[in-house]
Every structure is written in C-alpha cells, then in structure tokens.
N, C-alpha and C. Protein backbone atom coordinates (compact mmCIF):
# COMPACT_ATOMS: atom_id res chain seq x y z
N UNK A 1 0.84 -1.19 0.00
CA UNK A 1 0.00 0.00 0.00
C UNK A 1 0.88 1.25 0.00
N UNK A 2 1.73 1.19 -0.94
CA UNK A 2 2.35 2.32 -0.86
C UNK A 2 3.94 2.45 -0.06
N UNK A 3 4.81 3.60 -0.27
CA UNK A 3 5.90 3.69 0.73
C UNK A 3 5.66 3.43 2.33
N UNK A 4 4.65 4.63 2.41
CA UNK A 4 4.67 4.58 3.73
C UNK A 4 3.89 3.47 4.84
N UNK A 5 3.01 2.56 4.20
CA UNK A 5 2.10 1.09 4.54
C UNK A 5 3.07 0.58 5.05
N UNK A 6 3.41 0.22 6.87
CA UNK A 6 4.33 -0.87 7.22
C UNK A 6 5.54 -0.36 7.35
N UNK A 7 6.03 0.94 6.98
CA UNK A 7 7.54 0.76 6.83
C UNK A 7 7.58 2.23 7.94
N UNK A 8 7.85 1.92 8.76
CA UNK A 8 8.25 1.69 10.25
C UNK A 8 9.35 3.03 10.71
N UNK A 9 9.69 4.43 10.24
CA UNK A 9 10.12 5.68 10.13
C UNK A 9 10.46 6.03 11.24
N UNK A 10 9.24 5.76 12.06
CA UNK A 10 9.50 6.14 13.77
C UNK A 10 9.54 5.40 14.67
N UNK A 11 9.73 5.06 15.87
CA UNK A 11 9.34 3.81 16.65
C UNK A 11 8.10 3.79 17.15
N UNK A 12 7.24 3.45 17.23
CA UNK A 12 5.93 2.98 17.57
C UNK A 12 5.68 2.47 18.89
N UNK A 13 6.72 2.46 19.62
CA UNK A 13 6.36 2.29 21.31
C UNK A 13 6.05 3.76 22.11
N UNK A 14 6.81 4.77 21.71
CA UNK A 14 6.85 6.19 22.65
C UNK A 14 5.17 6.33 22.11
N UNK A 15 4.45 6.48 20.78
CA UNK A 15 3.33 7.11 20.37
C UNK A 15 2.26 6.07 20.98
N UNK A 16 2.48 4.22 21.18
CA UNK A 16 1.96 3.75 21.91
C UNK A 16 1.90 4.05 23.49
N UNK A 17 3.16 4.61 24.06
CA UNK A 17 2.58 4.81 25.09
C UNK A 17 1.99 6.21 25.64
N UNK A 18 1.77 7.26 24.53
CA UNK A 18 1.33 8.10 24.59
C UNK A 18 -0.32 8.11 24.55
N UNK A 19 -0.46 7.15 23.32
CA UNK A 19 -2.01 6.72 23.40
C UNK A 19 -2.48 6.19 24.60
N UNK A 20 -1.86 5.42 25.19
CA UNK A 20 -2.32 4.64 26.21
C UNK A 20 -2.48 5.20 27.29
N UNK A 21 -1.91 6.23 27.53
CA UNK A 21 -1.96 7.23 28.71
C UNK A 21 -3.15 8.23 28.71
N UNK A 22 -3.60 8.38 26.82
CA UNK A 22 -4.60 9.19 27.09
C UNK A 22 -5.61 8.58 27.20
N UNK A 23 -6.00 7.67 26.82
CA UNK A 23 -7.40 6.62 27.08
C UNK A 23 -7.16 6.51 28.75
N UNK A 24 -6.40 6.07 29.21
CA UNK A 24 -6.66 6.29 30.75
C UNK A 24 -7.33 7.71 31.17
N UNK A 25 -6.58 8.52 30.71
CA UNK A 25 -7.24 10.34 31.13
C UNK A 25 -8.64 10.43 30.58
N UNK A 26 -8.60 9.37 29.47
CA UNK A 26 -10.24 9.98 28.94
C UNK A 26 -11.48 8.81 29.57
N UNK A 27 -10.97 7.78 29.98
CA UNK A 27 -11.44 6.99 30.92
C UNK A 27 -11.75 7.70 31.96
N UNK A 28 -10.61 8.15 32.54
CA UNK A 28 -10.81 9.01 33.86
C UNK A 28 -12.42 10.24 33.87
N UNK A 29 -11.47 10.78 32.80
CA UNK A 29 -12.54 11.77 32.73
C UNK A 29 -13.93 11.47 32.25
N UNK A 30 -14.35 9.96 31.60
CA UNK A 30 -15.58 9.47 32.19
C UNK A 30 -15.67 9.07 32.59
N UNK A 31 -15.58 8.53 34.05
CA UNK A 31 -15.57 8.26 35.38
C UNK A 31 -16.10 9.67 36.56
N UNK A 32 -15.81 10.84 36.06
CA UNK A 32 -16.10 11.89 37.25
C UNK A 32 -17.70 12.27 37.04
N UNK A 33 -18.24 12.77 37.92
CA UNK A 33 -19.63 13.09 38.09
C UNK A 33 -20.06 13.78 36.91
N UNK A 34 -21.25 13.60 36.09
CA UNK A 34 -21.46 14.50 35.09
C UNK A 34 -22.06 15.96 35.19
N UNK A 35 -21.83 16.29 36.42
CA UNK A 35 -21.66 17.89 36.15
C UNK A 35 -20.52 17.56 35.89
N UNK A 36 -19.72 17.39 36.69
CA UNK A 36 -18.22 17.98 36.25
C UNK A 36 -17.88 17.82 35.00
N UNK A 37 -18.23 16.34 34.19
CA UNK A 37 -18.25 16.53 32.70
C UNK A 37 -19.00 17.72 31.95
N UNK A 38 -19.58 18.40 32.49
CA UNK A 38 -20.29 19.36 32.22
C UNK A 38 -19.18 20.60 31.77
N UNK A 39 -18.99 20.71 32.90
CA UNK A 39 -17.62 21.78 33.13
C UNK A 39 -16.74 21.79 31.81
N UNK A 40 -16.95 20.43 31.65
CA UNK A 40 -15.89 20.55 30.32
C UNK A 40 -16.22 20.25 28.75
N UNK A 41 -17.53 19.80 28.41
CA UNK A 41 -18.04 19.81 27.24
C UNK A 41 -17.89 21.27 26.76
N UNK A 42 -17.72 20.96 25.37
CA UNK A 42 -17.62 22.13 24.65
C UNK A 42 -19.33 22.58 24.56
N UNK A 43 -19.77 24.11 25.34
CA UNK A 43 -20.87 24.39 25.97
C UNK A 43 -20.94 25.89 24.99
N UNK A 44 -21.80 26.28 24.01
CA UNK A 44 -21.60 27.48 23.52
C UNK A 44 -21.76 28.68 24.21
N UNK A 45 -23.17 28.65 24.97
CA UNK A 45 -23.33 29.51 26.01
C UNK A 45 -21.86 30.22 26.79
N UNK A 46 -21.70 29.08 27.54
CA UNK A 46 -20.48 29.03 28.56
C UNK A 46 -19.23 29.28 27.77
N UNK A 47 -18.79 29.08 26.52
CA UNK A 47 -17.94 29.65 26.20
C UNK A 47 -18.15 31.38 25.59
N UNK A 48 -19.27 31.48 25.19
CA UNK A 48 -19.31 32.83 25.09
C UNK A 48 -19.43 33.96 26.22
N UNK A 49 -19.05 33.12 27.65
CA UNK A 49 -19.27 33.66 28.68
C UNK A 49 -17.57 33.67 29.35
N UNK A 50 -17.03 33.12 28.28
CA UNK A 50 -15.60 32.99 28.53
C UNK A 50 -14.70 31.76 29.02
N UNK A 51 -15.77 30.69 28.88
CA UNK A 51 -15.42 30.00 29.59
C UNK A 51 -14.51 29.07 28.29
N UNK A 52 -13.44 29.59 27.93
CA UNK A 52 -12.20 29.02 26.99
C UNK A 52 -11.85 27.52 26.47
N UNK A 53 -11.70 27.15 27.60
CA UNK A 53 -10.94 25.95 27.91
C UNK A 53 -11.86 25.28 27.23
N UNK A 54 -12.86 25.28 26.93
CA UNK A 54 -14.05 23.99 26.54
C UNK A 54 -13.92 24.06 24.75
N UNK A 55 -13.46 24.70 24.66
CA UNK A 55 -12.89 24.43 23.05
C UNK A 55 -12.02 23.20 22.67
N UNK A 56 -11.18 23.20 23.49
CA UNK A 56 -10.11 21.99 23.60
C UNK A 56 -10.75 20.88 24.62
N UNK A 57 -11.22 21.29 25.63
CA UNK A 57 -11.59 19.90 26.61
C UNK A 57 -12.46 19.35 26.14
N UNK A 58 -13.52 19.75 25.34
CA UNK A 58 -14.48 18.94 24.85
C UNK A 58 -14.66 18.01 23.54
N UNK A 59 -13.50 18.12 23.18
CA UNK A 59 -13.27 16.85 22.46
C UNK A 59 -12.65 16.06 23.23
N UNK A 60 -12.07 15.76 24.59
CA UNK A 60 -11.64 14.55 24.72
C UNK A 60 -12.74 13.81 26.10
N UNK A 61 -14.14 14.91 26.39
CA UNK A 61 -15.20 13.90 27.23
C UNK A 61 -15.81 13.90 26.46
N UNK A 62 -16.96 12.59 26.54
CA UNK A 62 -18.10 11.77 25.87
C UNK A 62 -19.20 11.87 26.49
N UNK A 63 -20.41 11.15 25.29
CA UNK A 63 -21.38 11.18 26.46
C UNK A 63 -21.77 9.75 27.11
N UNK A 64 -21.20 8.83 26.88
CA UNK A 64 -20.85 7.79 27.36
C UNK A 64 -20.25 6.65 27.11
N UNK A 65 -20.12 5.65 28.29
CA UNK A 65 -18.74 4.64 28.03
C UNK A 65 -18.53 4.66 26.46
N UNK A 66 -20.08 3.94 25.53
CA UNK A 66 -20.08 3.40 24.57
C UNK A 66 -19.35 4.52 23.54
N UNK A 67 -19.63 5.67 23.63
CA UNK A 67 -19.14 6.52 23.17
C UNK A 67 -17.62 6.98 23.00
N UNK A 68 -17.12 6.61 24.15
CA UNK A 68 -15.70 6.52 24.56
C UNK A 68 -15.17 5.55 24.05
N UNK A 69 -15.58 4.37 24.10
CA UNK A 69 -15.15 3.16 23.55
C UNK A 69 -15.07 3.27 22.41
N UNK A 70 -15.85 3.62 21.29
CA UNK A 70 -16.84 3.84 20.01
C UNK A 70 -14.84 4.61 19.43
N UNK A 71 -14.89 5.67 20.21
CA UNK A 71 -13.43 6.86 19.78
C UNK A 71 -12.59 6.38 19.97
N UNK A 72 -12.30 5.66 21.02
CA UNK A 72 -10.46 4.94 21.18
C UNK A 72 -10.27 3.64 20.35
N UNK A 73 -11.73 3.14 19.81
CA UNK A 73 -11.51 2.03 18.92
C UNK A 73 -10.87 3.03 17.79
N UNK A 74 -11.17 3.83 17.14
CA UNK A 74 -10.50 4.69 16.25
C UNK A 74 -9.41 4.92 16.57
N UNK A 75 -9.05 5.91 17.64
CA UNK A 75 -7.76 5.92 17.60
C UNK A 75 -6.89 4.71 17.49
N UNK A 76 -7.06 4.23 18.15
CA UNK A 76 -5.93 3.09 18.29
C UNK A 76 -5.73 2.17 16.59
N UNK A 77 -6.97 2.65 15.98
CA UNK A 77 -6.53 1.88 14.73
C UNK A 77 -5.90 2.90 14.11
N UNK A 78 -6.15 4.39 14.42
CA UNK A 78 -5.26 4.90 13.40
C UNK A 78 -3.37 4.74 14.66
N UNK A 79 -4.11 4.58 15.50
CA UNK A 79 -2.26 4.79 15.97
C UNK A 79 -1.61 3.44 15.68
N UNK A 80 -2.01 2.32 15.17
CA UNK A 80 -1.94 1.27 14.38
C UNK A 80 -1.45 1.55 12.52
N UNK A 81 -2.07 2.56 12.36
CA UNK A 81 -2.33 2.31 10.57
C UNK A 81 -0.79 3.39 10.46
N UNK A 82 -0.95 4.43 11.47
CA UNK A 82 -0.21 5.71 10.95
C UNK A 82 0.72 6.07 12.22
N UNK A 83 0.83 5.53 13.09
CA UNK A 83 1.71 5.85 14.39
C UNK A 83 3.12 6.14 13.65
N UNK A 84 3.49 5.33 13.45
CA UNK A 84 4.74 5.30 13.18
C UNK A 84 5.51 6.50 11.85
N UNK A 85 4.65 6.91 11.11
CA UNK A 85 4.51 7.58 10.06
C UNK A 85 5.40 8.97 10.93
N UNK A 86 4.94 9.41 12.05
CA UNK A 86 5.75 10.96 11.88
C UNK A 86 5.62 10.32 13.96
N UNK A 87 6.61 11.67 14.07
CA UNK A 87 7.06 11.43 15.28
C UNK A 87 6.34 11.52 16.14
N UNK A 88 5.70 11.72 17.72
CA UNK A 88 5.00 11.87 18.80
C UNK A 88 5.05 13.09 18.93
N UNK A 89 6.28 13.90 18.62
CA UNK A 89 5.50 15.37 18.87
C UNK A 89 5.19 16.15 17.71
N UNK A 90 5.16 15.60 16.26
CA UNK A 90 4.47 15.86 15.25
C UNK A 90 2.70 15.11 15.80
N UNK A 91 2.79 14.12 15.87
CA UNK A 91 1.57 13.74 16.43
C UNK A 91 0.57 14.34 17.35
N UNK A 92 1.36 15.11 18.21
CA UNK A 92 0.73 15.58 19.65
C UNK A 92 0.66 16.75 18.75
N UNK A 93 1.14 17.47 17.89
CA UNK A 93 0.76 19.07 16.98
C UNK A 93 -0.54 18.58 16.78
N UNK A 94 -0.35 17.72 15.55
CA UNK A 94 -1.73 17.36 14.80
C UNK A 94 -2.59 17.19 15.64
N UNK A 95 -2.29 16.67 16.85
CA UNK A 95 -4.12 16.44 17.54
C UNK A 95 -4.37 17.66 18.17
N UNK A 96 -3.60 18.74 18.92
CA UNK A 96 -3.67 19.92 19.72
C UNK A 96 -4.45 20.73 18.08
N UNK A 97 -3.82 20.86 16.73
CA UNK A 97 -4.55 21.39 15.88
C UNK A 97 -5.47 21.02 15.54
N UNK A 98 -5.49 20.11 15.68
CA UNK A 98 -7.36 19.58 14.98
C UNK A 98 -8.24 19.79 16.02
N UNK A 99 -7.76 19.34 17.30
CA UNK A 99 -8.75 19.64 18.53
C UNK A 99 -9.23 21.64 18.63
N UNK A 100 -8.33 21.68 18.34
CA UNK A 100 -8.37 23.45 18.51
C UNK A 100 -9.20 23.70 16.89
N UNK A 101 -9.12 23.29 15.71
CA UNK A 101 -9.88 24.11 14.78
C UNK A 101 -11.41 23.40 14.86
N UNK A 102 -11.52 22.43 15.73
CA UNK A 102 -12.85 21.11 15.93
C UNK A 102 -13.54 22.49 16.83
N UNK A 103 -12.77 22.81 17.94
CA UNK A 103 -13.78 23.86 19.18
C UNK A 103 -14.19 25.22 18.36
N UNK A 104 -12.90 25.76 17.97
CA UNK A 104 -12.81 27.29 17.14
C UNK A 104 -13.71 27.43 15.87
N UNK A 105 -13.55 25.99 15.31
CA UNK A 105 -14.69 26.17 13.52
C UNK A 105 -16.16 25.72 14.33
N UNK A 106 -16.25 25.08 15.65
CA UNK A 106 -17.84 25.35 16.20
C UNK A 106 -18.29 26.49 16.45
N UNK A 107 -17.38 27.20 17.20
CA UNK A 107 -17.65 28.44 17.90
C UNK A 107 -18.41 29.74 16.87
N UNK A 108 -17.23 29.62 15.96
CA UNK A 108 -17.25 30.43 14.79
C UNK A 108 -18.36 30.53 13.67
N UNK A 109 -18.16 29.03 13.04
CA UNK A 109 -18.73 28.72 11.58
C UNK A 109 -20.87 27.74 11.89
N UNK A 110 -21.06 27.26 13.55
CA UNK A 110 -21.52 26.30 13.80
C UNK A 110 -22.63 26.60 14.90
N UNK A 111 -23.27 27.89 14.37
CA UNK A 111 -23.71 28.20 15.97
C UNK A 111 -25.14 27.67 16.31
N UNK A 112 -25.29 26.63 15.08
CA UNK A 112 -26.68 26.35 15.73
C UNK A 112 -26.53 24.64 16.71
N UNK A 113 -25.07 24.62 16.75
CA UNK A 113 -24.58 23.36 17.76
C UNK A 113 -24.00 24.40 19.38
N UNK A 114 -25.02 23.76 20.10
CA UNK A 114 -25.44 24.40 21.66
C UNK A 114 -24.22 23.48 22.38
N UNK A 115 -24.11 22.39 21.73
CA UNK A 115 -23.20 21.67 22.88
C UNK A 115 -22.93 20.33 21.90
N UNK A 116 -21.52 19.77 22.64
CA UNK A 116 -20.44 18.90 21.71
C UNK A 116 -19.73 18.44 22.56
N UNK A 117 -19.46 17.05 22.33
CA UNK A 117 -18.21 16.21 23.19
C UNK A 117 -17.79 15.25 22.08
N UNK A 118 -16.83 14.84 22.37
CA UNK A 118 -16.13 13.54 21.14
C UNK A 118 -15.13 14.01 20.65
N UNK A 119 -14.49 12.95 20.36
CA UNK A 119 -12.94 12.71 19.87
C UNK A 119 -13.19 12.53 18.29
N UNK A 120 -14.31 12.53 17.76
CA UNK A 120 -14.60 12.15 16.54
C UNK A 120 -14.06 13.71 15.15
N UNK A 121 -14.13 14.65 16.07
CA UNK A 121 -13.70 15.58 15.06
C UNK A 121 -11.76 15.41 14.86
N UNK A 122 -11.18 15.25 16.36
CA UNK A 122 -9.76 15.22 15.97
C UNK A 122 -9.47 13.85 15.50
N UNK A 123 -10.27 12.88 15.11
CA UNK A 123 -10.06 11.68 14.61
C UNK A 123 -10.33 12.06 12.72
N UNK A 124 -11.11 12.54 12.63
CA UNK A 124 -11.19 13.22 10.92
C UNK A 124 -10.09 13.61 10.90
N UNK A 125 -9.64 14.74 11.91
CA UNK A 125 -8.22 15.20 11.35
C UNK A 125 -7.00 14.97 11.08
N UNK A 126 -7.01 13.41 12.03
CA UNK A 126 -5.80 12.68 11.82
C UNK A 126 -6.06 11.61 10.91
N UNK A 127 -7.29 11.20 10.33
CA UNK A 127 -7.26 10.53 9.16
C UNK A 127 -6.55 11.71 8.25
N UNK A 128 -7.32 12.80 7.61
CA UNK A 128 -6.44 14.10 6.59
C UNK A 128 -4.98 13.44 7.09
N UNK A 129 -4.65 13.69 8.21
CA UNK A 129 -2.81 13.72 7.98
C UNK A 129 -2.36 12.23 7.53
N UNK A 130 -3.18 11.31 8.19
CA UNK A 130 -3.00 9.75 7.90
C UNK A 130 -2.80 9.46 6.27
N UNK A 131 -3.82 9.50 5.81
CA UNK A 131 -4.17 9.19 4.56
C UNK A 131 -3.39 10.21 3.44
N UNK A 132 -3.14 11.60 4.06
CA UNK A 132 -2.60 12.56 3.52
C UNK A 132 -0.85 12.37 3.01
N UNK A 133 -0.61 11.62 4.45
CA UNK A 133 0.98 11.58 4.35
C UNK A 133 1.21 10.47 3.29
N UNK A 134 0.29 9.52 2.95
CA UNK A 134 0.75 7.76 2.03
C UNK A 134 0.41 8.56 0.79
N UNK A 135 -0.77 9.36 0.82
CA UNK A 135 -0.96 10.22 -0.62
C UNK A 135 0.59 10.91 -1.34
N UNK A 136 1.05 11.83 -0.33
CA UNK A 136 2.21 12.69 -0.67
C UNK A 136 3.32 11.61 -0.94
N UNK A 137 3.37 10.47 -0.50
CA UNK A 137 4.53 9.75 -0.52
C UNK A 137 4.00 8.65 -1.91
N UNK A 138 3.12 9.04 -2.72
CA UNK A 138 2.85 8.63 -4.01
C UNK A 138 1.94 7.24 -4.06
N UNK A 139 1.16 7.20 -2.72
CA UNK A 139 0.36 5.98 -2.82
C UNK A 139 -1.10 6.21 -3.10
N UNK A 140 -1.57 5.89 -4.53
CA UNK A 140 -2.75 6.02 -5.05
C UNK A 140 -3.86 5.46 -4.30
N UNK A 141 -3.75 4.20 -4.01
CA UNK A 141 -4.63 3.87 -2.96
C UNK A 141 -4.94 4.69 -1.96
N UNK A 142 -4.20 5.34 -0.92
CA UNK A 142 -4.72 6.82 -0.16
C UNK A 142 -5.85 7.66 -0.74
N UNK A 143 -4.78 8.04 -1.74
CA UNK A 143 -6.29 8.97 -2.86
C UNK A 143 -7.40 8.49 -2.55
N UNK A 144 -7.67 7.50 -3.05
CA UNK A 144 -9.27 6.98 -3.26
C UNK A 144 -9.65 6.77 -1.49
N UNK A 145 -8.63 6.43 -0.61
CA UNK A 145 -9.52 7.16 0.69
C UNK A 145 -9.27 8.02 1.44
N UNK A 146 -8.39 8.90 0.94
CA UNK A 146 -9.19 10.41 1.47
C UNK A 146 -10.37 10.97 0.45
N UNK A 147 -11.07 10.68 -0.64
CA UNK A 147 -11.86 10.37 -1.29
C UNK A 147 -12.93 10.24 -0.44
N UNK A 148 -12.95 9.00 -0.19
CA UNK A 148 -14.11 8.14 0.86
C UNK A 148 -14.34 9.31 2.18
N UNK A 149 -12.84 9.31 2.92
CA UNK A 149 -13.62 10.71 3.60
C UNK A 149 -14.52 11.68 3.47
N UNK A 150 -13.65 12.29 2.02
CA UNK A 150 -14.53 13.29 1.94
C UNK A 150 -15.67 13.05 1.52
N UNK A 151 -16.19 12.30 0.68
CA UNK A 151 -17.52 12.35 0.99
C UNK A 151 -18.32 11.80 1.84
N UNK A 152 -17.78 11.19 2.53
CA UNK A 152 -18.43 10.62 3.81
C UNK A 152 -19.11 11.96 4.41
N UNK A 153 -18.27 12.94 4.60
CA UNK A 153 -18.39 13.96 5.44
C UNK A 153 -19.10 15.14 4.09
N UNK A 154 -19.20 15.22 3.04
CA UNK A 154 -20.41 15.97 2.10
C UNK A 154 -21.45 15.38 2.12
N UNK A 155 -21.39 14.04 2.69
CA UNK A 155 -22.78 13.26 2.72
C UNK A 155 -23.24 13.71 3.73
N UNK A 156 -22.91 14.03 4.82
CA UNK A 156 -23.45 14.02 6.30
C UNK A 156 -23.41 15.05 6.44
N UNK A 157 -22.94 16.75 5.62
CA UNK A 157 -23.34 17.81 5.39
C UNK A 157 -24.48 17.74 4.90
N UNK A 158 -25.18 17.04 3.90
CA UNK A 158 -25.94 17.53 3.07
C UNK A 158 -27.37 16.59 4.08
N UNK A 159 -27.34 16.28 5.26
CA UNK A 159 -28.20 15.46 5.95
C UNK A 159 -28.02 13.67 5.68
N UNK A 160 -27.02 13.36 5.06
CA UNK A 160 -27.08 12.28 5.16
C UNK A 160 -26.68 11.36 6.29
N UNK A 161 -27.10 11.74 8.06
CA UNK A 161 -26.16 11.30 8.38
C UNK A 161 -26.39 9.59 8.47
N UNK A 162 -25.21 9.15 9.05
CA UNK A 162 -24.93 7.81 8.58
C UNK A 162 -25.77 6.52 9.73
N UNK A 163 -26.50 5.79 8.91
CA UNK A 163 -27.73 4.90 9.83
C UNK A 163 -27.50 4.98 10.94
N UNK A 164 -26.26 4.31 11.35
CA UNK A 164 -25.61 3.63 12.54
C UNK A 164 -24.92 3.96 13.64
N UNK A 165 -24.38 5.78 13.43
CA UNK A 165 -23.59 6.02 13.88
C UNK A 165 -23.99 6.72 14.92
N UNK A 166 -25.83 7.41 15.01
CA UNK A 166 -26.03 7.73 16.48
C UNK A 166 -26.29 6.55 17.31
N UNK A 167 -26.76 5.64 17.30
CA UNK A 167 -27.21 4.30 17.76
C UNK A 167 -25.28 4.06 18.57
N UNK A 168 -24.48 4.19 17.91
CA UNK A 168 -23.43 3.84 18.27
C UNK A 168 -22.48 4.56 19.31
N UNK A 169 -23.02 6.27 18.79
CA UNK A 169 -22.43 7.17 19.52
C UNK A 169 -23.66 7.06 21.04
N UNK A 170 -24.96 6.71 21.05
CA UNK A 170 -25.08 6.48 21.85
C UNK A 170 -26.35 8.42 21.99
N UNK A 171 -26.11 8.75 20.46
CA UNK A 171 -26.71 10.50 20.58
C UNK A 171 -26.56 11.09 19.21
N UNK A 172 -26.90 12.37 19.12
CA UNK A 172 -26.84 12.78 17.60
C UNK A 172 -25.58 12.95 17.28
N UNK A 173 -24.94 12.61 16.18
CA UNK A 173 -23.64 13.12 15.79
C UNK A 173 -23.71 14.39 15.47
N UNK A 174 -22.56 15.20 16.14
CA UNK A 174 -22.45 16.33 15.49
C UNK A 174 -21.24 16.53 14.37
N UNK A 175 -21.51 16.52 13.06
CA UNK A 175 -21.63 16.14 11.71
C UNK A 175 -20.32 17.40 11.91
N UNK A 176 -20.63 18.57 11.73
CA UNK A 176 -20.00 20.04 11.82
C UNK A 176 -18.58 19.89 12.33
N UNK A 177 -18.19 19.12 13.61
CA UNK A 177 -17.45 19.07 14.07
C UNK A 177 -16.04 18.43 13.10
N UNK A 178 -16.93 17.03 12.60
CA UNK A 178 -15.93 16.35 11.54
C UNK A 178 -15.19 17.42 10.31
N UNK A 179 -15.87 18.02 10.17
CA UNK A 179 -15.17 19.02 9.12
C UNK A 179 -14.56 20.30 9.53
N UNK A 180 -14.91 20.60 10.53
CA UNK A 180 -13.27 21.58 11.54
C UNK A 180 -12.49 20.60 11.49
N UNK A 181 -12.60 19.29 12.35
CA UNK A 181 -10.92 18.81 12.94
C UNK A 181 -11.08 18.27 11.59
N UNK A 182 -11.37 18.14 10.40
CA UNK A 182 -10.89 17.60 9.19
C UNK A 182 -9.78 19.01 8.38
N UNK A 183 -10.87 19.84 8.21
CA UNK A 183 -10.13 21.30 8.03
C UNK A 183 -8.69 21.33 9.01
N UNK A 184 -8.58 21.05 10.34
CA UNK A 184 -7.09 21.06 11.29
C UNK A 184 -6.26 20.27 10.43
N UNK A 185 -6.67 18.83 10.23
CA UNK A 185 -5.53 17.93 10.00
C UNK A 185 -4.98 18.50 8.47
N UNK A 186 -6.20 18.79 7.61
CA UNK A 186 -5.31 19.66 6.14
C UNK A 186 -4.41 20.53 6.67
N UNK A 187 -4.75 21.59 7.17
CA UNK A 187 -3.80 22.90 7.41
C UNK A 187 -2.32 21.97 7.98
N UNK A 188 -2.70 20.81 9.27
CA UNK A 188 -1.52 20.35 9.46
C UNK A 188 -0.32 19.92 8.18
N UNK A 189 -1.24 19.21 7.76
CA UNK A 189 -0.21 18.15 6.60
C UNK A 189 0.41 19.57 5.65
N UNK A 190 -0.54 20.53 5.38
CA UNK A 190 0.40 21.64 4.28
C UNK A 190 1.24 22.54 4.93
N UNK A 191 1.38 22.64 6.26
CA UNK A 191 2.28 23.07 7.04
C UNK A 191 3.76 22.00 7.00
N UNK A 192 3.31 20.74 7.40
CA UNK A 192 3.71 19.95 6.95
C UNK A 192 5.24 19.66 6.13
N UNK A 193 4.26 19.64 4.87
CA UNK A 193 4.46 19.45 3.86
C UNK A 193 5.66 20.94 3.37
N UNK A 194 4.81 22.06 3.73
CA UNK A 194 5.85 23.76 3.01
C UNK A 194 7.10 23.53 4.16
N UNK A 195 7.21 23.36 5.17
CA UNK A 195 8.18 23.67 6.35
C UNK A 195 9.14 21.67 6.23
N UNK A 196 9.01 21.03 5.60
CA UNK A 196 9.36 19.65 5.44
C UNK A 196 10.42 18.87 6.54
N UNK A 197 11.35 19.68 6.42
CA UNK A 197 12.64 19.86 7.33
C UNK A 197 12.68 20.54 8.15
N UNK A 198 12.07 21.44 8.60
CA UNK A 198 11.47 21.99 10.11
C UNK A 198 10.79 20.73 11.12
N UNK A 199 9.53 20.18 10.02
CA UNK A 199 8.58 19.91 11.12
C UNK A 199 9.28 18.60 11.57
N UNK A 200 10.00 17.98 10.00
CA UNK A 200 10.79 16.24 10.68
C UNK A 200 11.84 16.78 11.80
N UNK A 201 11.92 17.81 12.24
CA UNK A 201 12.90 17.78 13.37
C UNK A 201 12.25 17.36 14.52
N UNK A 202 10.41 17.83 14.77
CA UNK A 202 9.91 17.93 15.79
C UNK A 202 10.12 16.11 16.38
C-alpha cells in the first residue's frame, strides 16, 4: 500500500505509550460526576461567557462509556495504521490542531450546535494527515480514501447522516465538528508538507 504502509520511520512504542496514557485520562474523565463533565463539554453559552478551555476539553469527554469506547476504537486503529509515520511530537501538533480548529470552527462557523463532546472531530483530522501523508509519498490507494472521507463527510453535510452512527455514539452526531478537525488535520499536513525539514525535526 504504498511507501509509507508498514515501513516503520519512527518507533511505535513512545506514540503507543502516549495513546495509552490518554485513554486512561479519557477513561478518567468518564468516570467523574457529570456535572463535572459538564464543566468541560464544549458548551456554547459558557464559552461565550468565557469560559475558553471547553474548546479543547471537549473533544476529549463523551457522552458515554459506549461513546468513549466507540473513539479509542479509532484511535488506536489509526495509531496502528499511521503511528509510526511521523514522530509523537508531530503527532501531539496534529491532535492539539485539529482539537483546537474542531472547538474554534464550532464556535465560529456552527452556531446552531449548543453543545459537543467527542474525539470524533480530531479523529477526521488525523485521518487528513493519515491518509494525507501515504498520498504525498505517491500511494494512489490513499487517494481513493481520502476520497471516501470526503464524501463521507459531504454526505453528512448535506443530511445524510450515517444509519448507525447515532445508535453507536449512543446520541446525535455532530456532523460540523468532523469538518473543523478535518479542516485542522489539512492545514496540518500543508504546514507539513511547506516547512518539510522543520517539522521532521519535531
């Protein structure tokens, strides 16, 4: 599947145990009382009241286990498919950017979404860099799925959303979100991509 399919650039234990540390924190953090999850869902009200932080915290609480479960099954397949691809603190960029354009393109572009939790927007965004990076490294197969992304996500703009996936999330998907942290992970990869030898230092 290409150069980058399998062939092993970085070591894959430091980004494993980076994952693994955050599923504990996001475990944790569904485990505490749901006000306090409250506190930290991305809340529009409450952030237009200043309350900041919920831009970023609210992509990593859920609205439950299944929900949580539902997101780290993702991650872990992409920290499976693409871990190894760029380093842990190229990694930790890409998710701090996608998490940040997931809260900022709600805030901004999304105002008829009152409230948001899930890992599902910075998971779009690290597919873009996933699929993005085997693309740049000349693997056609990528193409055709960042393809599939995207229209996955013009489908579910245009109301299509997908049978299965509130049943799964456990609530309505918020659709909007996927295309901020999708929008993050592009800007990542062409940052990327213009700065080449900058960012492989990180």
């Amino acid at each position: 599947m290409g150069e980058t399919f399998g062939a092993r650039r970085h070591p894959l234990r430091p980004i494993v145990a980076i994952v693994a540390v955050s599923s504990v924190v996001m475990a944790a953090m569904q485990a505490i009382p749901e006000a306090w999850q409250h506190l930290l869902r991305y809340d529009r009200p409450a952030v237009g009241a200043g309350e900041w932080w919920r831009l970023l915290s609210g992509n990593f609480v859920h609205l439950d286990w299944a929900h949580l479960a539902l997101n780290l099954a993702g991650l872990w397949l992409g920290t499976w498919l693409f871990g190894a691809d760029r380093s842990p603190r190229q990694w930790l960029a890409a998710t701090l950017l996608t998490a940040t354009t997931t809260g900022v393109g709600l805030w901004l572009f999304s105002p008829s979404v009152l409230w948001c939790v899930g890992l599902s927007g910075v998971l779009h965004g690290l597919m873009i860099v996933g699929f993005g990076g085997w693309a740049l490294a000349g693997d056609r197969l990528a193409l055709g799925l960042l393809g599939l992304v995207a229209a996955k996500m013009a489908w579910e703009q245009a109301g299509g959303d997908m049978p299965w996936a509130a049943s799964l999330a456990g609530g309505r998907v918020i659709t909007d979100a996927h295309v901020w942290g999708a929008i993050g992970g592009a800007a990542f990869l062409a940052v990327a991509t213009v700065w080449k030898g900058r960012v492989a230092r990180l």
